[in-house]
Protein backbone atom coordinates (compact mmCIF):
# COMPACT_ATOMS: atom_id res chain seq x y z
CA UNK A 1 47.57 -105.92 -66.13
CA UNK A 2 45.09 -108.36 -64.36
CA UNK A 3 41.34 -108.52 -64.71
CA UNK A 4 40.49 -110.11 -61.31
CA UNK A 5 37.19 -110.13 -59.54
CA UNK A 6 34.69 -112.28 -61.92
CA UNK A 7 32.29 -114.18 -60.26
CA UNK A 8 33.54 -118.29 -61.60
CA UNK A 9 30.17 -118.67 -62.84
CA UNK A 10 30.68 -115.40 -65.24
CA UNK A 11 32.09 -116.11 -68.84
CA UNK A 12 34.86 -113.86 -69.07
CA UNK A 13 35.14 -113.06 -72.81
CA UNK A 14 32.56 -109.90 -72.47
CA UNK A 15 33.67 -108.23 -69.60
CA UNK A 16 37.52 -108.72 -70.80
CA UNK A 17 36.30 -107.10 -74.18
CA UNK A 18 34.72 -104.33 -72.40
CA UNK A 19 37.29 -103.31 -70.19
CA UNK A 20 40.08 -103.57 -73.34
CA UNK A 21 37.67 -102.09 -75.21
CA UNK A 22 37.30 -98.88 -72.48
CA UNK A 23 40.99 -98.98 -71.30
CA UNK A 24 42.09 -98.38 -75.35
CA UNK A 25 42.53 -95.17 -76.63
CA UNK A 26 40.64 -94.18 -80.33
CA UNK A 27 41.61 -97.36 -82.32
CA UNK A 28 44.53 -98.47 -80.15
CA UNK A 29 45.68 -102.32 -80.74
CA UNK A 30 44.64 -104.39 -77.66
CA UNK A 31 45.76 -108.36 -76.83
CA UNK A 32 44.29 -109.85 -74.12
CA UNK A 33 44.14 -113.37 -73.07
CA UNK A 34 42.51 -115.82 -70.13
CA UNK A 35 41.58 -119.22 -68.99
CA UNK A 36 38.29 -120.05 -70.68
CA UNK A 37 37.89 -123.68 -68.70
CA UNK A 38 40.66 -126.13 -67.07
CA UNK A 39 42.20 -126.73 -70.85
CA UNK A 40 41.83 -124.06 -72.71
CA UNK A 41 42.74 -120.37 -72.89
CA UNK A 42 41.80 -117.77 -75.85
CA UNK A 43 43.92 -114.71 -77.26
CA UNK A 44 42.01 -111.83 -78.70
CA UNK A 45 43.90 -109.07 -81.12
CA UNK A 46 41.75 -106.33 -81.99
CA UNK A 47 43.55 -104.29 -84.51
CA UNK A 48 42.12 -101.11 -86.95
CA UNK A 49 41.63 -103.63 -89.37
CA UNK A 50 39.65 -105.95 -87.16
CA UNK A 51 39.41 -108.72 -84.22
CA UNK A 52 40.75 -111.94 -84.16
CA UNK A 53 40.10 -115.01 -82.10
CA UNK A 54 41.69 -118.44 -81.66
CA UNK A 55 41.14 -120.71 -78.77
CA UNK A 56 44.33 -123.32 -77.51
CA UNK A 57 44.57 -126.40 -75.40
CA UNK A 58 46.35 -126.47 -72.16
CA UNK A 59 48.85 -129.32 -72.67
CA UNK A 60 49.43 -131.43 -69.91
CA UNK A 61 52.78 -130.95 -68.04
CA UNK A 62 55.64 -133.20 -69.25
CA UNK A 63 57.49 -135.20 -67.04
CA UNK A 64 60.90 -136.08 -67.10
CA UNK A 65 61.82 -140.22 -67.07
């Protein structure tokens, strides 16, 4: 499922939280993930024992000599 409509100037990390947060049932698992800037993207796991975070780099493309 997409989360599409944010304004570019909006960070996206609350309103993605909210609307896992909303679409999960009781303590259902969620995973989302999206594009924080032009090299980076973040996954979020929110499990019944907790949320975790980690933010990764966007490596460049590689080209083939």
């Amino acid at each position: 499922m997409t989360l599409a409509g944010l304004p570019p100037d909006i960070e996206p990390e609350s309103p993605v939280l909210s609307w896992a947060s909303q679409s999960a049932q009781n303590d259902e698992e969620f995973l989302v993930a999206f594009k924080t800037d032009s090299t980076h993207f973040k996954i979020i796991r929110r499990t019944t024992e907790g949320t975790q975070a980690k933010t990764y780099a966007i490596l460049p493309r590689r080209t083939t000599p």
